[in-house]
Protein backbone atom coordinates (compact mmCIF):
# COMPACT_ATOMS: atom_id res chain seq x y z
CA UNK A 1 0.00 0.00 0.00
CA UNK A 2 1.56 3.67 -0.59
CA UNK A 3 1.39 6.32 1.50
CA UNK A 4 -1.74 8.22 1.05
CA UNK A 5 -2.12 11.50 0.12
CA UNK A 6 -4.86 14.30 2.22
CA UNK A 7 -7.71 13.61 -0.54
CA UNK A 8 -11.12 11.50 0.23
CA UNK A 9 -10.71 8.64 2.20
CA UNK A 10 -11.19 5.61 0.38
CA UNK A 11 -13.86 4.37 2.72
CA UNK A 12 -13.11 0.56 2.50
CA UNK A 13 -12.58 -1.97 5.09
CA UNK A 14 -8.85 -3.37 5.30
CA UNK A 15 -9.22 -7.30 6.06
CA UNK A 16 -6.18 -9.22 6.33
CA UNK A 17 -4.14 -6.40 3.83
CA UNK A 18 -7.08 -6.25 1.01
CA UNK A 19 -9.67 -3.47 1.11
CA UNK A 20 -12.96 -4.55 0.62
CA UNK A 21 -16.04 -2.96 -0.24
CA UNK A 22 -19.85 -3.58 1.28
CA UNK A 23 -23.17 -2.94 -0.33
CA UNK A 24 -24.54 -0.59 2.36
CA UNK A 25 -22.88 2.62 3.42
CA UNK A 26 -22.91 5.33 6.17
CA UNK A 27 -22.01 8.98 6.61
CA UNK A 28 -19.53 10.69 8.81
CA UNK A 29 -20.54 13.24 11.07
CA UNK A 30 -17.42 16.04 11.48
CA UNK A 31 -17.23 18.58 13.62
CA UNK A 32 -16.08 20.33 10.86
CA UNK A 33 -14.84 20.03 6.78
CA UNK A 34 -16.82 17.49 5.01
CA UNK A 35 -18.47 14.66 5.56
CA UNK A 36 -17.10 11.24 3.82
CA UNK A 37 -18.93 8.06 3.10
CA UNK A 38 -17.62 4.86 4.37
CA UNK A 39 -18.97 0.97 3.53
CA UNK A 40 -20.63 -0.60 6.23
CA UNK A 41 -19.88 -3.58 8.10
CA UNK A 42 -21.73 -7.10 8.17
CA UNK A 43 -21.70 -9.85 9.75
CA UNK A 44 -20.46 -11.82 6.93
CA UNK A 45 -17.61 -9.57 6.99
CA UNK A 46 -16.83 -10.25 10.70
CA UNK A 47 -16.51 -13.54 9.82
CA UNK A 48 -14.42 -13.61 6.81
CA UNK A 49 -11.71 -10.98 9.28
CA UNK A 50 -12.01 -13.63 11.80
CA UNK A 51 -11.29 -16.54 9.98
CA UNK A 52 -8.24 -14.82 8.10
CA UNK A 53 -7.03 -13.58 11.92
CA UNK A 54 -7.04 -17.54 12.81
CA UNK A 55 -5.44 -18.32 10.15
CA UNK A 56 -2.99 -16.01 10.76
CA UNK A 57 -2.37 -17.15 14.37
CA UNK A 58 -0.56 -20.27 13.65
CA UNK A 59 1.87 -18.41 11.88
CA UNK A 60 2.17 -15.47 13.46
CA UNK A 61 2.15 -17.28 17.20
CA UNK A 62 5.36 -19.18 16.21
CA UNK A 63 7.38 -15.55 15.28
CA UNK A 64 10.49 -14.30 17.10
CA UNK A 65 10.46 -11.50 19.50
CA UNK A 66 12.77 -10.24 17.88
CA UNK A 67 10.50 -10.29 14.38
CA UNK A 68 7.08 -8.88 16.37
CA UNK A 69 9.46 -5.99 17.43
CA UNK A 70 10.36 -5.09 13.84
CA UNK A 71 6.77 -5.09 13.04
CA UNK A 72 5.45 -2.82 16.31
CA UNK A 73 8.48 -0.30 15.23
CA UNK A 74 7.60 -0.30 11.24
CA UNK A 75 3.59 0.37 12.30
CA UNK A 76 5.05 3.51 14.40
CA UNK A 77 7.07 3.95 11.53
CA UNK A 78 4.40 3.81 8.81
CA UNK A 79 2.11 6.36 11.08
CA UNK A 80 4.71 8.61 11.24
CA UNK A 81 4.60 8.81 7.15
CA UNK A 82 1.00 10.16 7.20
CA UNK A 83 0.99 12.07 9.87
CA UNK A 84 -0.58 15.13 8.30
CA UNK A 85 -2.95 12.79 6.84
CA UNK A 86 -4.00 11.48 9.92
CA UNK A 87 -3.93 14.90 11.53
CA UNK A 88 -5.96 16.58 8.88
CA UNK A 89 -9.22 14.25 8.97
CA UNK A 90 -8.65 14.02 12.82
CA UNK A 91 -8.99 17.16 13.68
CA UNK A 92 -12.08 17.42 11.43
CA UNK A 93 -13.94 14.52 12.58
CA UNK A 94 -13.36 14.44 16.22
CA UNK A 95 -13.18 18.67 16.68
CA UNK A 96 -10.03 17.93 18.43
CA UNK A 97 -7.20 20.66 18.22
CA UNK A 98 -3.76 20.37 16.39
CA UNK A 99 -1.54 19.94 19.48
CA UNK A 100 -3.94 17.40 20.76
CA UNK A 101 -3.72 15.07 18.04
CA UNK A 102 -0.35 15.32 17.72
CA UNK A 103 0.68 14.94 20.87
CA UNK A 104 -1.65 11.87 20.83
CA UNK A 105 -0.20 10.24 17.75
CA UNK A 106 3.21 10.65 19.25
CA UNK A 107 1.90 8.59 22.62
CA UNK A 108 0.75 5.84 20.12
CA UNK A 109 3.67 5.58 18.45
CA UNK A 110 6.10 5.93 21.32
CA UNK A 111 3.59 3.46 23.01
CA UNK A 112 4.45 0.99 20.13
CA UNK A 113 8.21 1.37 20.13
CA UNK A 114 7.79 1.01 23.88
CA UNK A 115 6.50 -2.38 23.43
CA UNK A 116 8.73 -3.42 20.80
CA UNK A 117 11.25 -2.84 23.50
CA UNK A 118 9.76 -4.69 25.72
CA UNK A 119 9.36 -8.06 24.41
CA UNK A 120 12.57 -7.93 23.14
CA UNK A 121 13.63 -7.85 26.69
CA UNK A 122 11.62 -11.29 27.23
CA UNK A 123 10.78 -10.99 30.90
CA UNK A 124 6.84 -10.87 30.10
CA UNK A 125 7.45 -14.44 29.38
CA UNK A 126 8.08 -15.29 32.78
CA UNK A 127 9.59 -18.66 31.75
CA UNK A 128 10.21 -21.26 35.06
CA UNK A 129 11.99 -23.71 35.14
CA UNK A 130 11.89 -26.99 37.55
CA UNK A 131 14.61 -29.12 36.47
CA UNK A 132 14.13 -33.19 36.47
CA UNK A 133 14.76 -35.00 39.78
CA UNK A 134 15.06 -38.94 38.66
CA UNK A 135 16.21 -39.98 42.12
CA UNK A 136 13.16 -38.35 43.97
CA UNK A 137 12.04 -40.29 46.26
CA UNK A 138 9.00 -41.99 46.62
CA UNK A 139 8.37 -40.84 42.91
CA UNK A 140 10.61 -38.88 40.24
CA UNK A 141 9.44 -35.47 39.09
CA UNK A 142 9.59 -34.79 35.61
CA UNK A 143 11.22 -31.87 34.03
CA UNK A 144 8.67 -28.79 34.07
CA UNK A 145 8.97 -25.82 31.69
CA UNK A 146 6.71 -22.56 32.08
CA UNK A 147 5.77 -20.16 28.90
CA UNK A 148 3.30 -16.98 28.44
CA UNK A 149 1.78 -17.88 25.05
CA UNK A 150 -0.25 -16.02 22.74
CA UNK A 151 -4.20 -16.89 22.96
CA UNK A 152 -5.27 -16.22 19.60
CA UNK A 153 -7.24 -13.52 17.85
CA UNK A 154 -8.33 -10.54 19.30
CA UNK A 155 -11.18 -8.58 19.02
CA UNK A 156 -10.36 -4.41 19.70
CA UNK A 157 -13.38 -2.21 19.35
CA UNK A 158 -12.45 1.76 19.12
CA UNK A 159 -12.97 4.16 21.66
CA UNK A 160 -14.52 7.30 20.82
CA UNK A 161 -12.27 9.55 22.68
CA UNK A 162 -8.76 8.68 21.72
CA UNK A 163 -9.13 8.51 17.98
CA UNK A 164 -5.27 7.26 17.96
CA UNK A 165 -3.98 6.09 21.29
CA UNK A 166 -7.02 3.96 22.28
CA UNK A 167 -8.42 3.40 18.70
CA UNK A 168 -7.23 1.16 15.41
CA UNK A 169 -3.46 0.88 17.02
CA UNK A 170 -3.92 1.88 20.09
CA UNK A 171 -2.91 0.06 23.33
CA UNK A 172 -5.30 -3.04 23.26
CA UNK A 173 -3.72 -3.46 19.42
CA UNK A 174 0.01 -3.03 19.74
CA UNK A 175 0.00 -5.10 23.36
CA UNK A 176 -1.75 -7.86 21.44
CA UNK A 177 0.39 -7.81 18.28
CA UNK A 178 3.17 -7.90 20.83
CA UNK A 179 1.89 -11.18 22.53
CA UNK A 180 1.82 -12.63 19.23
CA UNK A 181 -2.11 -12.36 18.61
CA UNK A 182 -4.16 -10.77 15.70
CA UNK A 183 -6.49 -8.71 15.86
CA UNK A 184 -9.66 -7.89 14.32
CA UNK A 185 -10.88 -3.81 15.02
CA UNK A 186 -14.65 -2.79 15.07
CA UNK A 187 -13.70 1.35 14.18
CA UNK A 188 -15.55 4.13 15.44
CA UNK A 189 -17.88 5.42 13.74
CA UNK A 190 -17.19 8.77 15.23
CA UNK A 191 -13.59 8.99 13.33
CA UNK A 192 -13.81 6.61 10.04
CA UNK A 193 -11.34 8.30 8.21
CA UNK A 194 -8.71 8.70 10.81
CA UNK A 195 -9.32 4.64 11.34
CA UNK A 196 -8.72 3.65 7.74
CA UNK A 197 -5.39 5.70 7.69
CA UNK A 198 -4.08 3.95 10.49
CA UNK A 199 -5.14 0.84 9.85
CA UNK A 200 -3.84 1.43 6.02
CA UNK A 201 -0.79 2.24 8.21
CA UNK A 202 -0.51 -1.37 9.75
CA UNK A 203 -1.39 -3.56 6.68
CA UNK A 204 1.66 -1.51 5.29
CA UNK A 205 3.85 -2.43 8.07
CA UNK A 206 2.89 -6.09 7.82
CA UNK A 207 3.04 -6.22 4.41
CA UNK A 208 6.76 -4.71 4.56
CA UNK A 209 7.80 -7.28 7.99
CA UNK A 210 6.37 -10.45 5.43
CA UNK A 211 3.62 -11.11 8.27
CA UNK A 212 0.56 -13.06 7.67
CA UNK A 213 -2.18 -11.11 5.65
CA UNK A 214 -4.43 -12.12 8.29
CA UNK A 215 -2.77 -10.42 11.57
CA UNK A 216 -4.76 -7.56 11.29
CA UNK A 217 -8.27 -6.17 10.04
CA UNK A 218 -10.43 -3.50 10.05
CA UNK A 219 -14.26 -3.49 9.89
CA UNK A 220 -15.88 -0.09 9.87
CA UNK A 221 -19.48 0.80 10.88
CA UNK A 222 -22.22 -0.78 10.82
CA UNK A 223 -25.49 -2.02 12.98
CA UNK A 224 -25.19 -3.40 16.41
CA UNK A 225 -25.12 -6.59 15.29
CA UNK A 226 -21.45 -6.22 13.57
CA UNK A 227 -20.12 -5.67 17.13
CA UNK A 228 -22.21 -9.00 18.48
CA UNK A 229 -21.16 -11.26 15.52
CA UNK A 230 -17.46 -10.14 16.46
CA UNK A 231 -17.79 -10.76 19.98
CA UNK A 232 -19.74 -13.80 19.86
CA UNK A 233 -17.49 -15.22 16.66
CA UNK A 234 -15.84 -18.69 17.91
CA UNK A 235 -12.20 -17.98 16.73
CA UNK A 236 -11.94 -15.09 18.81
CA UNK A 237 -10.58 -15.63 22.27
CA UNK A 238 -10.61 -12.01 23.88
CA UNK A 239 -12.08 -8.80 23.67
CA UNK A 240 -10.62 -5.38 24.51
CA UNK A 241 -12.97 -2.31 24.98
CA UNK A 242 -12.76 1.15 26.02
CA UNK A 243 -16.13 3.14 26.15
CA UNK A 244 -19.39 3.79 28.31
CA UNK A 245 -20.48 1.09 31.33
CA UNK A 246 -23.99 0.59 29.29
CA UNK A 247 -21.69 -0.64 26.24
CA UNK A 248 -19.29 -2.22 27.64
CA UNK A 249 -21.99 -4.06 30.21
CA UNK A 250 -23.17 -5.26 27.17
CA UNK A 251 -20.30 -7.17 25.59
CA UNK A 252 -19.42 -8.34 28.67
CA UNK A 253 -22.45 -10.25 29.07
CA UNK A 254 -22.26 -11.65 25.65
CA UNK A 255 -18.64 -12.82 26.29
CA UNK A 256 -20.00 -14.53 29.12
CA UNK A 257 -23.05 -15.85 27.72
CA UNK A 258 -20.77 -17.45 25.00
CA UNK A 259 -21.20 -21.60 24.24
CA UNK A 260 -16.87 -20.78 25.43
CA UNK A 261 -16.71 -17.63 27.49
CA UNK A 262 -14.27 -14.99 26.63
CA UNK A 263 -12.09 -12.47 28.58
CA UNK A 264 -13.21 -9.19 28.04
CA UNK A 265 -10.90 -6.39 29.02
CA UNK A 266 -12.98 -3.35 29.24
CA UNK A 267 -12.38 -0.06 30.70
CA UNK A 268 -15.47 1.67 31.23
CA UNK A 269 -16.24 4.36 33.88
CA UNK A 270 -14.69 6.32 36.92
CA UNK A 271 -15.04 9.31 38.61
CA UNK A 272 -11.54 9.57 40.34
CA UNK A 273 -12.45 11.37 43.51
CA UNK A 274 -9.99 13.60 44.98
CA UNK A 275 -9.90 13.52 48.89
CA UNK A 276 -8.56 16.95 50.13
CA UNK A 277 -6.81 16.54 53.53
CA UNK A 278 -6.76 19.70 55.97
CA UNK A 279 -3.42 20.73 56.24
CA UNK A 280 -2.91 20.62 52.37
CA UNK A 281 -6.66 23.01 52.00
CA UNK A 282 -5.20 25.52 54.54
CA UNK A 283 -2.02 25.77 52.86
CA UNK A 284 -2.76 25.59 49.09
CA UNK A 285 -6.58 25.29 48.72
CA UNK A 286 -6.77 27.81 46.05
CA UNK A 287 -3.95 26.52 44.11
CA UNK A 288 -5.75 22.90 44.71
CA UNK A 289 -8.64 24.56 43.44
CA UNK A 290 -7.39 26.35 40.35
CA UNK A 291 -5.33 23.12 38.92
CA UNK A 292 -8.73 21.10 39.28
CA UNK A 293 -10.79 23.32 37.19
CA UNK A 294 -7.25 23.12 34.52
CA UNK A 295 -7.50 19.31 34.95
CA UNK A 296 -11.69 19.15 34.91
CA UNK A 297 -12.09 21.06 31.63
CA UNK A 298 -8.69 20.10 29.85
CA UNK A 299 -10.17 18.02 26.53
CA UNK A 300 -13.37 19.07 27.10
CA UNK A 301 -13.51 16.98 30.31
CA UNK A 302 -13.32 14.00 27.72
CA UNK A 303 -10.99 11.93 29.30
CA UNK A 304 -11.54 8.77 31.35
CA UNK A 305 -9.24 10.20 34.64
CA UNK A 306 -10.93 13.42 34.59
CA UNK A 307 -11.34 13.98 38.66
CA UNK A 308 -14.85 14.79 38.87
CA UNK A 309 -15.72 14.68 42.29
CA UNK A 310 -13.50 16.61 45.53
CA UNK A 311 -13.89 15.66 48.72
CA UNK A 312 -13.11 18.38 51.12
CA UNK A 313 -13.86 19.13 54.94
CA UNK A 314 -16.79 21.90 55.20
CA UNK A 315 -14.78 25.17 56.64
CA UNK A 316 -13.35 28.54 55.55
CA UNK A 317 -10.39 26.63 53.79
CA UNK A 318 -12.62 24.59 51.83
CA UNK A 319 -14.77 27.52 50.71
CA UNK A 320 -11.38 29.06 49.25
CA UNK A 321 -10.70 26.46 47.35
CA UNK A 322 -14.11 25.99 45.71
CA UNK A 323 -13.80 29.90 44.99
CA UNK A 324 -10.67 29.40 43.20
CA UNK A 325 -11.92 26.25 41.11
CA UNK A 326 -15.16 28.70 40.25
CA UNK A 327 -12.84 31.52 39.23
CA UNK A 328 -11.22 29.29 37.03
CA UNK A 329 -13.93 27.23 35.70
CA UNK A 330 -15.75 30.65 34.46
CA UNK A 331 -12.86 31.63 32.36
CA UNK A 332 -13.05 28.19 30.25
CA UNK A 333 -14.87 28.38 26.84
CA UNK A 334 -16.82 26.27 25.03
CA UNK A 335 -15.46 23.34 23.74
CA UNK A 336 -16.02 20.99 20.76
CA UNK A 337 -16.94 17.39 21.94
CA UNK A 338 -16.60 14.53 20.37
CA UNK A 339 -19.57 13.65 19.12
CA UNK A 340 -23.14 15.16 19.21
CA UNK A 341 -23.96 11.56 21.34
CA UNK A 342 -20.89 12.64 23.51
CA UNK A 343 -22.66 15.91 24.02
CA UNK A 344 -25.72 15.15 24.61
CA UNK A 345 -25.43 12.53 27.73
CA UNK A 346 -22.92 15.42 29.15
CA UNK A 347 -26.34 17.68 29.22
CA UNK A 348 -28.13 14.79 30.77
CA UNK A 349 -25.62 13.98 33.11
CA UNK A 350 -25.29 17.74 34.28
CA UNK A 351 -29.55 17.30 34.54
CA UNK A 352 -28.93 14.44 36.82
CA UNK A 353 -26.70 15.67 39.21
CA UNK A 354 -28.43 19.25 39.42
CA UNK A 355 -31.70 17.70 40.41
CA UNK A 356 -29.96 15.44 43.13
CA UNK A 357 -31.16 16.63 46.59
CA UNK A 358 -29.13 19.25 48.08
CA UNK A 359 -27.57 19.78 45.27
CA UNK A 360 -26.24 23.26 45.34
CA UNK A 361 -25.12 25.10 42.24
CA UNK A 362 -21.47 26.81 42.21
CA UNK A 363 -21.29 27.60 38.45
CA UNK A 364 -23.54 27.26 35.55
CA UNK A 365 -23.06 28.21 31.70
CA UNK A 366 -25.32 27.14 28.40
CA UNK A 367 -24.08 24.18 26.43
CA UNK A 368 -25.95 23.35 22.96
CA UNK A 369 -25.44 21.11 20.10
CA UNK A 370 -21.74 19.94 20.21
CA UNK A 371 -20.42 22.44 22.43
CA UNK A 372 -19.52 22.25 26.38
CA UNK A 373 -19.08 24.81 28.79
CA UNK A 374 -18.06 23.73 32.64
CA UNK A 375 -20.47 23.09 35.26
CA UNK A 376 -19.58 22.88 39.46
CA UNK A 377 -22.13 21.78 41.83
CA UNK A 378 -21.51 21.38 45.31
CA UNK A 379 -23.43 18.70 48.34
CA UNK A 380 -23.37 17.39 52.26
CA UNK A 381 -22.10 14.13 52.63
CA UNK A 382 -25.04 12.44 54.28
CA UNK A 383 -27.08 13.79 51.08
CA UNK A 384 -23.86 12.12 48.72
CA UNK A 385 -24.14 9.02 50.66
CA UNK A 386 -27.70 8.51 50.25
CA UNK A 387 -28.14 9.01 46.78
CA UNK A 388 -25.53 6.55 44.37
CA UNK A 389 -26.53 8.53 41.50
CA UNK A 390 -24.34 11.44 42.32
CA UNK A 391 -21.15 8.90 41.81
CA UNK A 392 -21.81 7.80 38.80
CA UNK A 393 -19.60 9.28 35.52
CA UNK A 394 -20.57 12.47 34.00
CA UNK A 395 -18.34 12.73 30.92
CA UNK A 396 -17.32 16.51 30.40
CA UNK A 397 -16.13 19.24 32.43
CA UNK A 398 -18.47 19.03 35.48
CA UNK A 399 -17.11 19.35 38.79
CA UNK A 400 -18.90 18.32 42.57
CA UNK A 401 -17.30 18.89 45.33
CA UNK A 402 -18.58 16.58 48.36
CA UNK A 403 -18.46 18.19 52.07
CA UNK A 404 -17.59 16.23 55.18
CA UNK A 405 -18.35 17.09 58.70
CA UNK A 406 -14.86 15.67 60.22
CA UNK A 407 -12.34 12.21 59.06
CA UNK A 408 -14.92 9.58 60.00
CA UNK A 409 -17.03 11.31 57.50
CA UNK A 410 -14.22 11.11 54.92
CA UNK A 411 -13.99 7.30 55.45
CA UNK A 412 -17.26 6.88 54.60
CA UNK A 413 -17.49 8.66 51.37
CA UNK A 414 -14.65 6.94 50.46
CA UNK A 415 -16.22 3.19 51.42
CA UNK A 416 -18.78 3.99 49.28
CA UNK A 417 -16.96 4.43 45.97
CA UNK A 418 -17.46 1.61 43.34
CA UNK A 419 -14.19 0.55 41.68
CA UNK A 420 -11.88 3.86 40.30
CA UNK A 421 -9.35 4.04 38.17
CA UNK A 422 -7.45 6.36 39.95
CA UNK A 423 -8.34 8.18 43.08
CA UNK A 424 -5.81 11.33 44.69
CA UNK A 425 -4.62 12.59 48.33
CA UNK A 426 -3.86 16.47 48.37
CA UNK A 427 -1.59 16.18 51.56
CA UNK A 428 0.60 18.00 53.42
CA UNK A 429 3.41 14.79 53.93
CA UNK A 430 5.19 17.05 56.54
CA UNK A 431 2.37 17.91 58.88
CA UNK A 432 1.42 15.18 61.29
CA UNK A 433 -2.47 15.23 60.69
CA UNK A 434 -2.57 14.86 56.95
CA UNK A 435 -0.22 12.02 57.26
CA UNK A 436 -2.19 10.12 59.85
CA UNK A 437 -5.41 10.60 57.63
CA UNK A 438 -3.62 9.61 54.38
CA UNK A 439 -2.46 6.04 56.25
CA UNK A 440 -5.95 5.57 57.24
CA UNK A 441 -7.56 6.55 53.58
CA UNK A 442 -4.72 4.61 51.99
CA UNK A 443 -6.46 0.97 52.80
CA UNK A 444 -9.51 2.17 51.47
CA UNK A 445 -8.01 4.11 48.36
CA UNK A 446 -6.44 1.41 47.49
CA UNK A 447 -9.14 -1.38 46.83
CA UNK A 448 -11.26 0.72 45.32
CA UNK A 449 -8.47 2.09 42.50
CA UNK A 450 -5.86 0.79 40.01
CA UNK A 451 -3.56 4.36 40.33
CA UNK A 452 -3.35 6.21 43.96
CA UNK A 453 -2.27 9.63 43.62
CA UNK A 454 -0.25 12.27 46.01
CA UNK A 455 -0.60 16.04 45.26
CA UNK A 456 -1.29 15.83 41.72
CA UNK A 457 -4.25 15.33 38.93
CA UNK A 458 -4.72 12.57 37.14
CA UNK A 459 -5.37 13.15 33.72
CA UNK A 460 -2.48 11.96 31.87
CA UNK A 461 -1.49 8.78 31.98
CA UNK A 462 2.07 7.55 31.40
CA UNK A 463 2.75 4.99 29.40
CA UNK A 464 5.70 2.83 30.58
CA UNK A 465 6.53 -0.18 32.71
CA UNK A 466 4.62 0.68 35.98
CA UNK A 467 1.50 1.60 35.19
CA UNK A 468 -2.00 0.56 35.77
CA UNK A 469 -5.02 2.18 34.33
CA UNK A 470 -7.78 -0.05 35.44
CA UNK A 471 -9.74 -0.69 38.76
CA UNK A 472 -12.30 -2.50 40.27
CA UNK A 473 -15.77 -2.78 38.45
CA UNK A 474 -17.24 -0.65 37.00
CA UNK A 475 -13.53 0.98 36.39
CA UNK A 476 -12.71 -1.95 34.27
CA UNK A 477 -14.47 -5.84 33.69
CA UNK A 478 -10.87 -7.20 34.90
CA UNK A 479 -9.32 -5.08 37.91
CA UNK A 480 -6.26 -7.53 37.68
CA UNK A 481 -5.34 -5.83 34.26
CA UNK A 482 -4.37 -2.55 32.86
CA UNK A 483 -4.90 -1.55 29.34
CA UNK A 484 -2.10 1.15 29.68
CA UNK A 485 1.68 -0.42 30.03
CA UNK A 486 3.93 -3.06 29.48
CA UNK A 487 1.41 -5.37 31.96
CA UNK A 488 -1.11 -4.99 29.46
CA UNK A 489 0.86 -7.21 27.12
CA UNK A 490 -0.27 -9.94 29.88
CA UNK A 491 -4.04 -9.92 28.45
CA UNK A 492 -3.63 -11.64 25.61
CA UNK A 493 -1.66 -14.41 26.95
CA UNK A 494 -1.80 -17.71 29.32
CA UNK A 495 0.87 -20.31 30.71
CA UNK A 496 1.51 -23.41 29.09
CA UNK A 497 3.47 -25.74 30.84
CA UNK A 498 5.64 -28.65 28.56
CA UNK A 499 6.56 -31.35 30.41
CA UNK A 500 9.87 -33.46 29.16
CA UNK A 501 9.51 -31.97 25.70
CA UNK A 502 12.78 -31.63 24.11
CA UNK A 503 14.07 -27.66 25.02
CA UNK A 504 14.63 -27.30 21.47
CA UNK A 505 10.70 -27.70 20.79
CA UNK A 506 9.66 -25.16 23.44
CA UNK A 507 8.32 -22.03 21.43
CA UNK A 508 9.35 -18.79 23.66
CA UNK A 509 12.80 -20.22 23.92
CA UNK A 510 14.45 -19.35 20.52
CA UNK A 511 16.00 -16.39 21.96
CA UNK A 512 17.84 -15.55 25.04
CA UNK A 513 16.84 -13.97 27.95
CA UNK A 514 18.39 -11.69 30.92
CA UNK A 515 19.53 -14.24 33.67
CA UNK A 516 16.55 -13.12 36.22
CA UNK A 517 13.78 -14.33 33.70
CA UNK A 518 15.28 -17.64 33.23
């Protein structure tokens, strides 16, 4: 495939290299320039991506490390040759900004080199070894090799807001390409035409690194039942997902429901509470206050750390702060979301929590069509803890900050959390009170959330060996996973013991490894 140029997309799926046309079509909706039309996919086109992906997995299971790294850098590579491409039609369809998307293409790609890196390393394999014992007494153990091995195909369905980092080769992609599985894309239908020039991107790269046709596919659009036929298709063996809890629910329960359930790794919803300790509000509360509105309204509030809810103790100091987060909040514009479906469960959202009782409105703007404008509400404790609904993921720049009476207070609002992917302390380490508190929250903070955070914000989310962006339900499906990281390559494999097979057989042992994963 050559490199394309900036003119009409060509609105074709990619399966296994080929692009391939469907009888039925849909329309892009662009928050600006014009609208393209793409073919649609069908469930006769699921399968026919599926069965190339299997087909593909035999071949592509049994590759060097060494030959999957060469493949993870020449995708990065092939990006990187249409990035004004990809930045043109991204910008238009998703109403993102210049510096976003290319900041965000850069994270894929340095996410991709990142993992070439990795497995090149070979530690993820965490091969064991128990050597033969003949002589053992009352009976001889055999010899007893460990291996991570790949699982198969993979099914990755788009998210809506990461066109590039969570989308066609995002991080559920290039960690399973890594383990050595395929993987079949659904695209989103939010940004077609940034999808098919990444994923024109990757057939490139495969075609260039001689892998099987099969290893990767993309099927755009298309009715609900697309995304079912993939999910529910027998040759795949996982599914990775980033996108609302109703969604995501809803795969879940059809991997389950499956003749042979499925992992499915999805990352759905979190509010990522901030708990302000005392010291820390008397000291800095305004600065606290002014860096949460920055973080609360940066992307249009449209990202999936955004720290939507602040726990603070009721007081003078706690007052300052929410001044300074209202000062700051009033001098954000209007922002372009996503998607007019984007924007219009923000307005609903911002319903729901302004009708919850005691509600108390700090700052309020108008928000229509596509636009959104910030939005901080303010409520007691006791009426927080008696009304779930006011936990629960508004997705956009809306702020509520949660007052408690004293620390036993505090504990409680943070007991009743569901699963986070990230909650934050705003401590003082140095005074004697905010460090008792923190050890007490810290127990707590820590089973409900993948990522616990001192004196910082959490949007952002560095991608490198130590990092987990996942949680306890409804955070993510699988709170023993992340789908940011190195760890994430772990998805998409399982152990396979061989027992007295010849060393030479063993796939995962044709190259060396450091010493320590021996």
């Amino acid at each position: 495939m050559t490199t394309p140029s900036s003119d009409s997309p060509h609105g074709r799926h990619v399966i296994a290299g080929e692009r391939v046309a469907t009888a039925t079509t849909f329309l892009s909706s662009p928050a600006s320039g014009p609208a393209h039309t793409f073919c649609s996919g069908t469930p006769e086109l699921v399968d026919a991506a599926c069965r190339a992906a299997e087909e593909a997995s035999w071949t592509f299971a049994q590759t060097t490390r060494e030959a999957r790294a060469v493949f993870l850098d020449a995708i990065a590579d092939e990006i990187d040759a249409r990035a004004s491409a990809i930045t043109e039609i991204g910008s238009q369809e998703t109403g993102l900004p210049t510096a976003r998307l290319v900041g965000e293409r850069g994270r894929t790609q340095g996410q991709l080199r990142l993992f070439a890196s990795h497995i090149r390393r070979g530690e993820y394999l965490d091969r064991r070894h128990d050597a033969a014992l003949p002589d053992r007494q009352p009976l001889p153990r055999p010899e007893l090799r460990l291996v991570q091995r790949p699982i198969g195909p993979v099914a990755v369905f788009g998210a809506s807001n990461f066109p590039l980092a969570f989308s066609v080769a995002g991080g559920d992609t290039a960690s399973a390409l890594a383990a050595g599985c395929p993987v079949v894309v659904k695209g989103h239908s939010a940004h077609p035409g940034t999808s098919e020039i990444v994923a024109e991107a990757i057939a490139a790269a495969a075609a260039r690194c001689g892998m099987p046709a099969g290893v990767f596919s993309l099927i755009q659009g298309g009715r609900r039942d697309v995304g079912e036929a993939l999910v529910r298709h027998p040759l795949i063996r996982a599914v990775g997902f980033t996108g609302s809890l109703a969604g995501g629910r809803a795969l879940f329960d059809l991997c389950a429901s499956r003749p042979e359930p499925i992992p499915f790794f999805g990352e759905l919803g979190s509010v990522n509470p901030m708990f302000l300790l005392p010291a820390a509000v008397a000291r800095r509360g305004r600065e606290i206050g002014a860096g949460w509105a920055a973080s609360l309204s940066m992307g249009a509030g449209q990202f999936c750390t955004n720290p939507g809810i602040a726990v603070v103790l009721r007081g003078t100091d706690g007052e300052a702060f929410a001044e300074a987060a209202v000062a700051a909040l009033a001098q954000v514009p209007s922002q372009v979301m996503l998607t007019d479906g984007i924007a219009a469960a923000y307005r609903a959202g911002r319903d729901r929590v302004a009708a919850g009782t005691g509600v108390q409105t700090l700052l309020t703007s108008t928000c229509d069509l596509r636009q959104a404008t910030p939005y901080l509400y303010r409520v007691d404790a006791s009426d927080w803890l008696g009304n779930h609904t006011l936990a629960e993921e508004v997705f956009g720049p809306l702020g509520l900050i949660v007052k408690v009476d004293d620390p036993d207070q505090m504990h409680a609002v943070a007991r009743s959390l569901s699963g986070q992917l990230t909650t934050t302390l705003h401590m003082e380490p140095d005074d004697a009170g905010d460090a008792a508190l923190a050890r007490s929250l810290l127990p707590i903070l820590e089973r409900k959330a993948g990522r616990v955070l001192a004196n910082g914000f959490p949007t952002g989310v560095e991608v490198c060996d130590a990092m987990v962006h996942g949680g306890p339900y409804p955070a993510s499906t699988n709170f023993g996973a992340t789908s940011v990281g190195t760890l994430s390559i772990r998805r998409w494999l399982r152990p396979v013991c061989y027992q007295n097979l010849p060393v030479g057989m063993i796939p995962g042992l044709d190259e060396p490894v450091p010493d320590s994963a021996a």
